[in-house]
Protein backbone atom coordinates (compact mmCIF):
# COMPACT_ATOMS: atom_id res chain seq x y z
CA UNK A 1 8.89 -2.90 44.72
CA UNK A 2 9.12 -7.32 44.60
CA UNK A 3 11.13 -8.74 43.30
CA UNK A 4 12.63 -12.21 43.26
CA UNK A 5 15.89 -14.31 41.89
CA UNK A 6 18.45 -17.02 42.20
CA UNK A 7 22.34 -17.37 42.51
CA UNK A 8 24.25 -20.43 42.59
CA UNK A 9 27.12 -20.14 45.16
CA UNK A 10 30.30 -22.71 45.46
CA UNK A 11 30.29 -23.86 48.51
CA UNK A 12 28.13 -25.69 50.15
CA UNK A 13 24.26 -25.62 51.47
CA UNK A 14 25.89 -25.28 54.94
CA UNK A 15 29.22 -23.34 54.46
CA UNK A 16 26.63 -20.29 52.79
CA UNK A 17 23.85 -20.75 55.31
CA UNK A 18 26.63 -20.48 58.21
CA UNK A 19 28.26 -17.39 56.30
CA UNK A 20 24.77 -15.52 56.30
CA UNK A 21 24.36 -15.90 60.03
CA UNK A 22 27.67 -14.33 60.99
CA UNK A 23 27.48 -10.77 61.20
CA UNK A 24 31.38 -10.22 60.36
CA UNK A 25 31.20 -11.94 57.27
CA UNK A 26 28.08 -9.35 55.81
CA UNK A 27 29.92 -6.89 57.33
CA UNK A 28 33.03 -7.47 55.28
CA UNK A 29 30.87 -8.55 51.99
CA UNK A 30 28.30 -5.36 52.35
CA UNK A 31 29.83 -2.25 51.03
CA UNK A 32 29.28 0.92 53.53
CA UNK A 33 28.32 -1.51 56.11
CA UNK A 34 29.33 0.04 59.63
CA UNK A 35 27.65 -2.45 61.75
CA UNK A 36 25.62 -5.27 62.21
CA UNK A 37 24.77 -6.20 66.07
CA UNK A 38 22.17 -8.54 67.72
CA UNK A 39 19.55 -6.64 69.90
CA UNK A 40 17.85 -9.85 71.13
CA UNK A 41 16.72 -13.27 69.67
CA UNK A 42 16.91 -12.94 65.84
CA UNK A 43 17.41 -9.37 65.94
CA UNK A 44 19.93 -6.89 64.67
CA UNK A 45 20.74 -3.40 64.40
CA UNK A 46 22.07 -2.46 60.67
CA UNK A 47 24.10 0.70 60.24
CA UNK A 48 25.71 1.97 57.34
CA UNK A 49 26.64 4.51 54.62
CA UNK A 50 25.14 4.77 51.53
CA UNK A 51 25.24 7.02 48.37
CA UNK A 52 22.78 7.17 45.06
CA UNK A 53 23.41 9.70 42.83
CA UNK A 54 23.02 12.95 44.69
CA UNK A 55 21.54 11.44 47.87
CA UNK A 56 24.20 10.23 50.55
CA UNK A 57 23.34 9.07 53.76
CA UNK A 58 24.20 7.33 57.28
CA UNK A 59 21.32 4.66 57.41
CA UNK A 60 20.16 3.04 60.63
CA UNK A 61 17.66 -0.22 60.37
CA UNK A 62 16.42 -2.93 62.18
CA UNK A 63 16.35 -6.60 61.39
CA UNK A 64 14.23 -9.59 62.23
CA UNK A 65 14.54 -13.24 61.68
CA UNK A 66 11.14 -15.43 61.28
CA UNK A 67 10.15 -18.69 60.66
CA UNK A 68 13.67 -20.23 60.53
CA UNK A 69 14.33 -23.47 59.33
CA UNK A 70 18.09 -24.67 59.28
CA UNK A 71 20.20 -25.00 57.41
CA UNK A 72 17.23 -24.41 54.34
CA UNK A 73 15.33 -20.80 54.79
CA UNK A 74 14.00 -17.94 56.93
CA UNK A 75 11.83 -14.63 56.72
CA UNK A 76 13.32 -11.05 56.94
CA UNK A 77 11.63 -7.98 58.26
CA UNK A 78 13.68 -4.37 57.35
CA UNK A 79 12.98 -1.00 58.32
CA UNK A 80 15.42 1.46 58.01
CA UNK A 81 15.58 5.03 57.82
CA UNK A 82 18.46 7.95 56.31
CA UNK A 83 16.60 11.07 58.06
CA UNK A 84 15.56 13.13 55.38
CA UNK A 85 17.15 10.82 52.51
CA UNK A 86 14.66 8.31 52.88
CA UNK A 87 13.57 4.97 54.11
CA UNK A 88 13.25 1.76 53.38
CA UNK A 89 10.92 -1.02 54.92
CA UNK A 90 9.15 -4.70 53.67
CA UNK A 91 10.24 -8.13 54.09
CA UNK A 92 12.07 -11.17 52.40
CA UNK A 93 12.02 -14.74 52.15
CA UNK A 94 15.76 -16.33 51.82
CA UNK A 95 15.88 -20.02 51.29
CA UNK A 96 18.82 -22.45 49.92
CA UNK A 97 19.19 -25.22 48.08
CA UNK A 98 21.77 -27.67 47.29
CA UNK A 99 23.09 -28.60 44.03
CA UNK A 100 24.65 -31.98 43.31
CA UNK A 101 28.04 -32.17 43.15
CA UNK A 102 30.59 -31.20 40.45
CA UNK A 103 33.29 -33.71 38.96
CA UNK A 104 35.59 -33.15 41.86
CA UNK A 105 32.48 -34.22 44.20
CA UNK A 106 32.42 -30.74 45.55
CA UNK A 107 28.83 -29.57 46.48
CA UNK A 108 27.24 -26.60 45.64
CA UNK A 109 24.35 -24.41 46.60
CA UNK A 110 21.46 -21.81 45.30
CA UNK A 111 20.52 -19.20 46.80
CA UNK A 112 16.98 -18.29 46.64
CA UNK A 113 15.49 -15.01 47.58
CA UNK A 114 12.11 -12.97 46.96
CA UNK A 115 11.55 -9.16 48.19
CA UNK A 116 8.65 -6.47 48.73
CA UNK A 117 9.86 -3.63 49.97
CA UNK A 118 8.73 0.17 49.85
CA UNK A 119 11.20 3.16 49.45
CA UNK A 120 10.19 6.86 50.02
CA UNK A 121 11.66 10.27 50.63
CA UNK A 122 14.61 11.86 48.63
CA UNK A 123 15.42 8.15 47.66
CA UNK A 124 12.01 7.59 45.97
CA UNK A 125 12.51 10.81 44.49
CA UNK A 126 15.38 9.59 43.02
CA UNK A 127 13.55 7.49 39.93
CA UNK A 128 13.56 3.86 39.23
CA UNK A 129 16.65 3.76 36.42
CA UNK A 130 19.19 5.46 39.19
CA UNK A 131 17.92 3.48 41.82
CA UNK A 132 18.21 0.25 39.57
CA UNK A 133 21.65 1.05 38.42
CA UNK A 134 22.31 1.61 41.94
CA UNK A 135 21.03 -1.66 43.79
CA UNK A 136 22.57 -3.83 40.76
CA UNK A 137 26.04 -2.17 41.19
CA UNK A 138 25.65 -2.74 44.97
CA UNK A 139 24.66 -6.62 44.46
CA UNK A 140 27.54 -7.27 42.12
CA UNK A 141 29.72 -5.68 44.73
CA UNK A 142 28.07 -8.16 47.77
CA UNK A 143 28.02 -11.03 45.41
CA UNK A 144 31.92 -10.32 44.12
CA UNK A 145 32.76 -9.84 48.09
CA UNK A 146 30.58 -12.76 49.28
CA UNK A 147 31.99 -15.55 46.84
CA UNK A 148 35.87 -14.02 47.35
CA UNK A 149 35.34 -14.74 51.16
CA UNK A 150 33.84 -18.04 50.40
CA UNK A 151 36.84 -18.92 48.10
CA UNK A 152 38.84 -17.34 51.14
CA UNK A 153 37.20 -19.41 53.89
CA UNK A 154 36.92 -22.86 51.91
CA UNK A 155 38.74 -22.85 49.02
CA UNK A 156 38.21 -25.36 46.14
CA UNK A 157 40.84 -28.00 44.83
CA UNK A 158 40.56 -27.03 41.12
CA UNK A 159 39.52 -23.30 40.77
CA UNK A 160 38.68 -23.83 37.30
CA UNK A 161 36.35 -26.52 38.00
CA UNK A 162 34.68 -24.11 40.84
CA UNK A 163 34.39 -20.92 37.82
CA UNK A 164 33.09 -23.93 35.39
CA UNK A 165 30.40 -25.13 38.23
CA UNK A 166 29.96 -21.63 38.98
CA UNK A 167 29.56 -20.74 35.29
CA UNK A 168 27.11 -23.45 34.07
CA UNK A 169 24.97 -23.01 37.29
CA UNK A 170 24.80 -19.25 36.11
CA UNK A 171 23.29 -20.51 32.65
CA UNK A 172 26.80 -20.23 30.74
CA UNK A 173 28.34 -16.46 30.00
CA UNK A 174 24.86 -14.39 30.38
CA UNK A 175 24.49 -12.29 32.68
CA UNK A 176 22.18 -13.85 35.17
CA UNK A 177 18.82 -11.59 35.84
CA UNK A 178 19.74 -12.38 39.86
CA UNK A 179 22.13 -9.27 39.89
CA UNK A 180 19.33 -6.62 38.58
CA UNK A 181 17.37 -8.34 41.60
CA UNK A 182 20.06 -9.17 43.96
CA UNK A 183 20.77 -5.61 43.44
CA UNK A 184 16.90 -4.15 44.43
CA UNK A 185 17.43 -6.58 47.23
CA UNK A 186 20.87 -5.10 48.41
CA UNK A 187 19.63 -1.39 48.24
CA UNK A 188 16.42 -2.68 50.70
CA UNK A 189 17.79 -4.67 52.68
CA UNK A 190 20.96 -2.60 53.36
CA UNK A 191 18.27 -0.45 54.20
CA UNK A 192 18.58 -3.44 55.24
CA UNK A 193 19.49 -7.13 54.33
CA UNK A 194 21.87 -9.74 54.39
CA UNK A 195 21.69 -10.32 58.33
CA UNK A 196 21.49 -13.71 59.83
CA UNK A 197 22.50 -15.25 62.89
C-alpha cells in the first residue's frame, strides 16, 4: 500500500511540529492509543487497541525516527504486530510547511506526508473497501482530535477566521482526498504512526 497527501493545520509550522513530538498529545489525538514510550534515541514503543470489522486486537509496534530535520521533516519506520490479527510494517516521510499568514497575521502550516506500508494476516484478509473505510474513519477521528487540541493549546483570536483559513487551505467545502490517505496512514502507522519526539 503508498500512499501520499496533504492537510493544512492552524497553527503554526512550530506549534504542529512540537505537538507531533510529544507523546501525550498523539496519545490523546490517536483513538485506542494505550501508550506511546521512548525506548532510546528516536525510538518508541506504540501500544494500542484496534477494531476493523470483525477483527479486534491489542497491537504492539515499534517506532523509529530518521533523518530529522527541525522544525521541517523526518522519516518513520513501523512494525507492529496484533498476534494472529495481523501486522503492519513500512515507512513514512512527514514533512511541514508553512503557509503565509491569514488577515489576522496568524500563521499556518501543511502537513505533508507519504506512506508504503504492507499489511498481512486476518487484517489483509479483511479486503481493501473495509480496510479503507476503516483507516479514513480513523484519520478523521486523529485529524478532528489533533486540530481540537491545537485550538485547545493555542487558540485563535477570531475562530471564524481560523475555520475560513482552515477552509480555503482545504480547497473550499470538498472533502479533501488527505482523509482517504490520512486514513491508510492512521491504520499503518497506528500499527503504527503519529510518534515524534
Amino acid at each position: 500500500m503508498e500512499m501520499q497527501a496533504s492537510r493544512p493545520l492552524a497553527v503554526s509550522q512550530q506549534q504542529a511540529w512540537d505537538a507531533l513530538n510529544d507523546p501525550e498529545v498523539l496519545k490523546l489525538c490517536i483513538g485506542g492509543c494505550e501508550k506511546i514510550d521512548p525506548t532510546g534515541m528516536n525510538q518508541y514503543a506504540v501500544a494500542m487497541a484496534l477494531r476493523i470489522g470483525p477483527v479486534s486486537a491489542k497491537f504492539a509496534g515499534k517506532i523509529t525516527l530518521s533523518d530529522i530535520v527541525a522544525p521541517e521533516s523526518y522519516r518513520l519506520a513501523f512494525d507492529g504486530s496484533g498476534g494472529v490479527a495481523g501486522f503492519a510494517k513500512g515507512h513514512a516521510q512527514v514533512r511541514l510547511a508553512p503557509l503565509p499568514g491569514d488577515a489576522s497575521g496568524s500563521p499556518g502550516c501543511e502537513l505533508h506526508y507519504s506512506v508504503h506500508a504492507s499489511v498481512g494476516g486476518k487484517i489483509a484478509q479483511l479486503g481493501q473497501r473495509l480496510i479503507d473505510g476503516a483507516a479514513k474513519s480513523m484519520a478523521e477521528d486523529f485529524f478532528k482530535r489533533f486540530d481540537e487540541e491545537m485550538q485547545r493549546r493555542h487558540p485563535r483570536a477570531d475562530p471564524a477566521q481560523a475555520a475560513d483559513a482552515a477552509s480555503a487551505a482545504a480547497g473550499g467545502g470538498v472533502v479533501p482526498r488527505w482523509i482517504w490517505a490520512a486514513g491508510a496512514a492512521a491504520l499503518v502507522l497506528l500499527l503504527w504512526w503519529f510518534s515524534r519526539s
